[in-house]
Protein backbone atom coordinates (compact mmCIF):
# COMPACT_ATOMS: atom_id res chain seq x y z
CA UNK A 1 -5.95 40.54 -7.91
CA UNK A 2 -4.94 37.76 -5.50
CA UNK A 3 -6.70 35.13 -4.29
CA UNK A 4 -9.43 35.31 -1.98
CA UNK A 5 -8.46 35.66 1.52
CA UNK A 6 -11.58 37.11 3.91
CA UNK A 7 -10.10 38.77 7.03
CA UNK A 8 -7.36 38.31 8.97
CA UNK A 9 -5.03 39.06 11.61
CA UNK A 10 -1.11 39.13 12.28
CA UNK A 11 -0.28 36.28 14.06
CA UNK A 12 2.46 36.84 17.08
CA UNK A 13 3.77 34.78 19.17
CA UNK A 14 2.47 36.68 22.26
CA UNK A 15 -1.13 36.02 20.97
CA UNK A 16 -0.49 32.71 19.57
CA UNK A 17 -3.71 31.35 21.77
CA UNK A 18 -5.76 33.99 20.88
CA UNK A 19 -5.29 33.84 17.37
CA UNK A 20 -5.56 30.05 17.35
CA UNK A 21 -9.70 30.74 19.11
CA UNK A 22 -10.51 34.11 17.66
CA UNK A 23 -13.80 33.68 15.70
CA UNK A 24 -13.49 35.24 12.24
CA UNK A 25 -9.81 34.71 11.33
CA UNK A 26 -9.83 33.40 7.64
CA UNK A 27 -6.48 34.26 7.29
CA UNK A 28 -2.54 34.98 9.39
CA UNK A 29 0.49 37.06 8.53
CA UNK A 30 3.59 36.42 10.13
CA UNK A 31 6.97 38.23 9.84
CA UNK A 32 8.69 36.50 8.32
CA UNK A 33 12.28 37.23 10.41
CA UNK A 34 10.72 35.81 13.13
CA UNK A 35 10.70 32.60 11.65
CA UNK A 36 13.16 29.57 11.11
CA UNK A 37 13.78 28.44 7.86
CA UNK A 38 13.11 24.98 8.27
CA UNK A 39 10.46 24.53 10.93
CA UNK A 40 6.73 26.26 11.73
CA UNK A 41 6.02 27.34 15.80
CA UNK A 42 3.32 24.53 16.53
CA UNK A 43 0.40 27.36 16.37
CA UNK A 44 1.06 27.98 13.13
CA UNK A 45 1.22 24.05 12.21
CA UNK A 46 -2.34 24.17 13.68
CA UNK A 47 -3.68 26.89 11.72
CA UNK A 48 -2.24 25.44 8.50
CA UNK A 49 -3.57 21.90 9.35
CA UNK A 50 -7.20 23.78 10.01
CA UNK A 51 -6.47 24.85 6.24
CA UNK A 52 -5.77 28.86 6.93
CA UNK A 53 -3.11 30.49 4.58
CA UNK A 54 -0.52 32.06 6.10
CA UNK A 55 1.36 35.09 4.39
CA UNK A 56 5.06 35.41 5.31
CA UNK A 57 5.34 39.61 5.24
CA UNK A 58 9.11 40.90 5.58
CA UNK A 59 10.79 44.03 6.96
CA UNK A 60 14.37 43.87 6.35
CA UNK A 61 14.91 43.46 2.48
CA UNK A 62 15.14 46.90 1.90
CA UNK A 63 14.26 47.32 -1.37
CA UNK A 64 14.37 50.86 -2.04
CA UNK A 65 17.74 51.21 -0.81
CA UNK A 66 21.07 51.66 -3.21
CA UNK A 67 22.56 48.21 -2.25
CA UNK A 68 21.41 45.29 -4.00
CA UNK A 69 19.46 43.24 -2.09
CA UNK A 70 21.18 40.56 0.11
CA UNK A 71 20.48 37.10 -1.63
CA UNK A 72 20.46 35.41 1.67
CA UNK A 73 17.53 37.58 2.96
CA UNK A 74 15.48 36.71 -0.24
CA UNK A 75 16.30 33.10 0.13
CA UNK A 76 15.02 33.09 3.69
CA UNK A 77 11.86 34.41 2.48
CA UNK A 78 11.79 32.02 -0.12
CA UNK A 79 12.31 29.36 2.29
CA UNK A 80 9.58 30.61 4.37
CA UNK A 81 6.77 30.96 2.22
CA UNK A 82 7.86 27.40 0.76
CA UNK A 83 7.01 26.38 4.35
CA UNK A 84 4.09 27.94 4.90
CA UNK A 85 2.94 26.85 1.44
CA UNK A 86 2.04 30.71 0.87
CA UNK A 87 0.14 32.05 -2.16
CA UNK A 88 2.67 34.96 -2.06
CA UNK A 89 4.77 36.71 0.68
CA UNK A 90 5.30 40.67 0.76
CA UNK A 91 7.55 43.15 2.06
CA UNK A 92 7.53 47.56 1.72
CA UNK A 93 8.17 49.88 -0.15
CA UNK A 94 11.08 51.56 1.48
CA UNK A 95 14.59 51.20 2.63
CA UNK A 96 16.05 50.34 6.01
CA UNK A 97 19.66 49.97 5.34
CA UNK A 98 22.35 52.25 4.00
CA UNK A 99 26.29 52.94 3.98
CA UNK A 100 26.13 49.82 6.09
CA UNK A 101 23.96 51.01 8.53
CA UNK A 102 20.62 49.60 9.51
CA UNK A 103 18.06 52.43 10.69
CA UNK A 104 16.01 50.30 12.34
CA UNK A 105 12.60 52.19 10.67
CA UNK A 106 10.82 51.68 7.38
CA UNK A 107 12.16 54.80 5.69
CA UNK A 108 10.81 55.95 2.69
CA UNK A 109 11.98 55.87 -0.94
CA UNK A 110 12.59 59.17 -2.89
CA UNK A 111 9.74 59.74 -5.61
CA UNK A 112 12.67 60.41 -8.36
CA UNK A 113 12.78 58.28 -11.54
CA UNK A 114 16.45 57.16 -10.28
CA UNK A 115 15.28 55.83 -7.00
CA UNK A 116 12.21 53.83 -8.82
CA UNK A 117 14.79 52.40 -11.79
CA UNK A 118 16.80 50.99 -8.33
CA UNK A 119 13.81 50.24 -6.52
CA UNK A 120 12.64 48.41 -9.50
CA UNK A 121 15.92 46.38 -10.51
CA UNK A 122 15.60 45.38 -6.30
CA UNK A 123 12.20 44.27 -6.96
CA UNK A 124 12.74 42.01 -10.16
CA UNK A 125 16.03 40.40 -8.49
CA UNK A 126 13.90 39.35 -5.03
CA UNK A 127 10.91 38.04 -7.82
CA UNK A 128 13.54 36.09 -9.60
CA UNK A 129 14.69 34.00 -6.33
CA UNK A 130 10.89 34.30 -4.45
CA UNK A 131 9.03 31.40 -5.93
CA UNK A 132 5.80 33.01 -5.32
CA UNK A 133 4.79 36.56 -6.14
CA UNK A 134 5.92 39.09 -4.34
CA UNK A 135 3.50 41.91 -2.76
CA UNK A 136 4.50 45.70 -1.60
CA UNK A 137 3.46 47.64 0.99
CA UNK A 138 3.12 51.29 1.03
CA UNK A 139 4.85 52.99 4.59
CA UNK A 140 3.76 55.59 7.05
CA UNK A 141 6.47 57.96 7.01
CA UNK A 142 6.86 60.94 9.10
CA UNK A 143 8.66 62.73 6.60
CA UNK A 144 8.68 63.49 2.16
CA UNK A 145 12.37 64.27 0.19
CA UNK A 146 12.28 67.05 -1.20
CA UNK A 147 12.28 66.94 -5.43
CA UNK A 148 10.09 64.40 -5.94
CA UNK A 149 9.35 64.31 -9.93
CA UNK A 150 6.72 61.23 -9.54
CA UNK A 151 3.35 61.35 -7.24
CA UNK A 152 3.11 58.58 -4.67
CA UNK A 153 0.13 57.34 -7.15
CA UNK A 154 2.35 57.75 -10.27
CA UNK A 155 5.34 56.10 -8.64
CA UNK A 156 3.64 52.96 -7.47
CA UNK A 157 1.95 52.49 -10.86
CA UNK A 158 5.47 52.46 -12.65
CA UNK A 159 6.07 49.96 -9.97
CA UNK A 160 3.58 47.74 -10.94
CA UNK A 161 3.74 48.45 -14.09
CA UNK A 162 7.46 47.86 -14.42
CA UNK A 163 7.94 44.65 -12.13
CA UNK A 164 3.86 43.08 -12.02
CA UNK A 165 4.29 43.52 -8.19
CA UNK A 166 0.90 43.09 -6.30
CA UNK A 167 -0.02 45.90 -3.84
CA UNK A 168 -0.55 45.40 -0.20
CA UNK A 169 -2.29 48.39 0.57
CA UNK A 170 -2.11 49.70 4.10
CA UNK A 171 -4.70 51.97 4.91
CA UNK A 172 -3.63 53.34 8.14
CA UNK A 173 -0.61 54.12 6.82
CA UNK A 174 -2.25 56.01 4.35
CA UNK A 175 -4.49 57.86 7.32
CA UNK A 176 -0.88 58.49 8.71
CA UNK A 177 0.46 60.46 5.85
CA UNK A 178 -2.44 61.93 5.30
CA UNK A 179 -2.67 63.56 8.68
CA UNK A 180 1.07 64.33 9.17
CA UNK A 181 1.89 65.51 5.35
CA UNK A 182 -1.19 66.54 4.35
CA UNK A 183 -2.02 64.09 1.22
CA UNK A 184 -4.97 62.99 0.55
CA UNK A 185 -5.54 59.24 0.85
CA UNK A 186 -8.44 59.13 -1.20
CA UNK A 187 -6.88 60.96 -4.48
CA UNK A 188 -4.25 58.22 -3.84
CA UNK A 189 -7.02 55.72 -3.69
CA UNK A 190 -7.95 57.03 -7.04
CA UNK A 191 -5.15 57.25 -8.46
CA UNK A 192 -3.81 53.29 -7.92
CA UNK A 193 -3.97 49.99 -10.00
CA UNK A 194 -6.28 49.06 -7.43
CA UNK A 195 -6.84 45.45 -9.57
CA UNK A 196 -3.39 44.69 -8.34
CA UNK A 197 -4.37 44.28 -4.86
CA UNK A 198 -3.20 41.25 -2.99
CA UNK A 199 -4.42 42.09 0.26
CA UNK A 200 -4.70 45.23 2.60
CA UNK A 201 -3.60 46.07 6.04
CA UNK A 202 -5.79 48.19 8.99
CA UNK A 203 -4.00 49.33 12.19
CA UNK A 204 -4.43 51.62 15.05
CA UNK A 205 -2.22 54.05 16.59
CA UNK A 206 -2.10 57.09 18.57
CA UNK A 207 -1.58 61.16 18.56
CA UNK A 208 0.88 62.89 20.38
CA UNK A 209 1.88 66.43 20.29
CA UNK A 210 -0.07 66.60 16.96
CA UNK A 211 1.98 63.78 15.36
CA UNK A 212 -0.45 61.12 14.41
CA UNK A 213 2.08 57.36 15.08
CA UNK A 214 0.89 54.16 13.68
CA UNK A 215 1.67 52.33 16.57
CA UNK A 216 0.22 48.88 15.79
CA UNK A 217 -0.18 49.03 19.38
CA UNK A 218 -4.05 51.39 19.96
CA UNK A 219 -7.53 50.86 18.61
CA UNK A 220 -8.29 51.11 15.16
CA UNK A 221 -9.42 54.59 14.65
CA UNK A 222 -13.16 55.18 12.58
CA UNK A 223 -11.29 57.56 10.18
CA UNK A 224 -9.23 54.12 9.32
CA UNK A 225 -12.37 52.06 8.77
CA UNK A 226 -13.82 54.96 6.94
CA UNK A 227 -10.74 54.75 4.26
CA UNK A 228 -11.31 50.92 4.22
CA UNK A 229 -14.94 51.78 3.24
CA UNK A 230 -13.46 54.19 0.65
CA UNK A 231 -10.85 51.77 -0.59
CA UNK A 232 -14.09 48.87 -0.85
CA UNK A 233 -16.43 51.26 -2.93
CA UNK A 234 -13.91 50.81 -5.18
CA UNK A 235 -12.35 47.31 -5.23
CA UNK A 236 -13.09 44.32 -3.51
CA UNK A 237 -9.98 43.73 -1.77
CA UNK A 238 -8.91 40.09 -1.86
CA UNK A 239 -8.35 40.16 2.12
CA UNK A 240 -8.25 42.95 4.79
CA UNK A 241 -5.81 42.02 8.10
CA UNK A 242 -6.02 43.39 11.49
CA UNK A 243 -1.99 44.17 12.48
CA UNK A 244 -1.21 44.57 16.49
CA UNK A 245 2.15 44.21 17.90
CA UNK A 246 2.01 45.52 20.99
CA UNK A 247 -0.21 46.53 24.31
CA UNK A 248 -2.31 43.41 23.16
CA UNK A 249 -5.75 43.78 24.44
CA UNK A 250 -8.51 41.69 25.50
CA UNK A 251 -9.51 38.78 22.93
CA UNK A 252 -12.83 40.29 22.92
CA UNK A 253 -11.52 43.56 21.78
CA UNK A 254 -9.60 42.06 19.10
CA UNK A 255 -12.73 39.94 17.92
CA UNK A 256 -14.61 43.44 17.81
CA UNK A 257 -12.01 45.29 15.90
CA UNK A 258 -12.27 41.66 13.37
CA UNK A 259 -15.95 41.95 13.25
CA UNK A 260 -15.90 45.83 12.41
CA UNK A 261 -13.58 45.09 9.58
CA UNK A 262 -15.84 42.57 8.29
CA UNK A 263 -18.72 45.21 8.31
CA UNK A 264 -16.88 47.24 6.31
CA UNK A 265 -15.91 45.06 4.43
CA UNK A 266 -19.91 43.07 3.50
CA UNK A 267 -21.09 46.91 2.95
């Protein structure tokens, strides 16, 4: 379990204001690409002088591909979270590059044993050259290989097991899958090393044409705060983080969707 955090939200540089005057924010992510190496946009300077951790999460290592990870990619995060002075930094559980290509999406990682010994010797190279530990998030994904010999439960405990990764759960990622594959979110709530939680992510999104899309960019849905609630009757989760990168709304809408996380959260 990680250190406290409260609740949070993902600071942008589109809401950089509103994040700086939000009531409630005890905590910022940033991705961590869309940062220099050597020097912090001034909002974030602010919130770190104000004494607010701020978690550097990536998207491009792409640990669950077959390429070894690219050194300079971990050393940027390295760099990063040295910056921020971050308790940890994170990235997912997927791949996003392969044969040279980039696919520009989170894709997911096969649930073979082969795919989790390369997704594993991925994991303990980025640990070795992090400086801080390293947290994984679990995807939305609109699709499942086919073969899988591990469930998604069984394949992220091996994970942890294997590497002593900590979990950033995403819950409406979970919702996600669980509408468009049919799992159920809550056996997979029962089913993880929920002690290894660093932190866990909430997002909105939107149906169309009976797809379900985590957007990041629509209201939280209640069947997201209702796996939150399901996720707290179990753990206390170190932090919980509002993500929206896109169709920003009103602050006052954002401080709602904070303030219903934080009742979730105190029940």
């Amino acid at each position: 379990m990680g250190e406290r955090l409260g609740v949070g939200i993902g600071w942008r540089s589109e809401i950089d204001l509103t994040v700086e005057r939000l009531p409630g924010v005890d905590f910022v992510e940033v991705v961590a690409e869309n940062l220099h190496h050597d020097h912090l946009p001034e909002s974030l300077r602010i919130l770190r002088e104000r004494g607010l951790p701020v978690l550097p999460h990536a998207v491009s290592l792409s640990l669950g591909g077959a390429d070894p990870v690219d050194p300079a990619r971990v050393e940027h995060l390295a760099a990063v979270a040295q910056l921020l002075d971050a308790p940890l930094a994170s990235d997912h559980i997927c791949f996003v590059r392969a044969g040279g290509l980039d696919s520009g999406h989170l894709m997911p990682v096969p649930r073979t044993r082969d795919a989790l010994d390369v997704l594993t010797a991925n994991v303990r190279t980025t640990q070795a050259g992090l400086g801080v530990p390293l947290a994984l998030e679990n995807i939305a994904a609109l699709l499942e290989w086919p073969d899988a010999e591990l469930t998604e439960a069984q394949f992220l405990t091996e994970l942890v097991e294997r590497t002593d990764c900590l979990l950033l759960i995403d819950v409406a990622n979970m919702w996600a899958n669980a509408r468009n594959l049919g799992q159920d979110p809550v056996d997979l709530l029962d089913g993880l090393p929920l002690e290894r939680v660093a932190y866990v992510h909430v997002a909105g999104g939107v149906e169309i044409d009976g797809v379900y899309h985590d957007t990041h960019a629509h209201p939280v849905p209640r069947e997201v705060l209702d796996l939150l609630a399901e996720l707290c009757a179990r753990t206390e989760p170190p932090g919980v983080l509002l993500e929206r990168d896109d169709r920003y709304p009103a602050d006052a809408v954002l401080a709602d969707e904070l303030a219903a996380i934080r009742a979730v959260v105190r029940a």
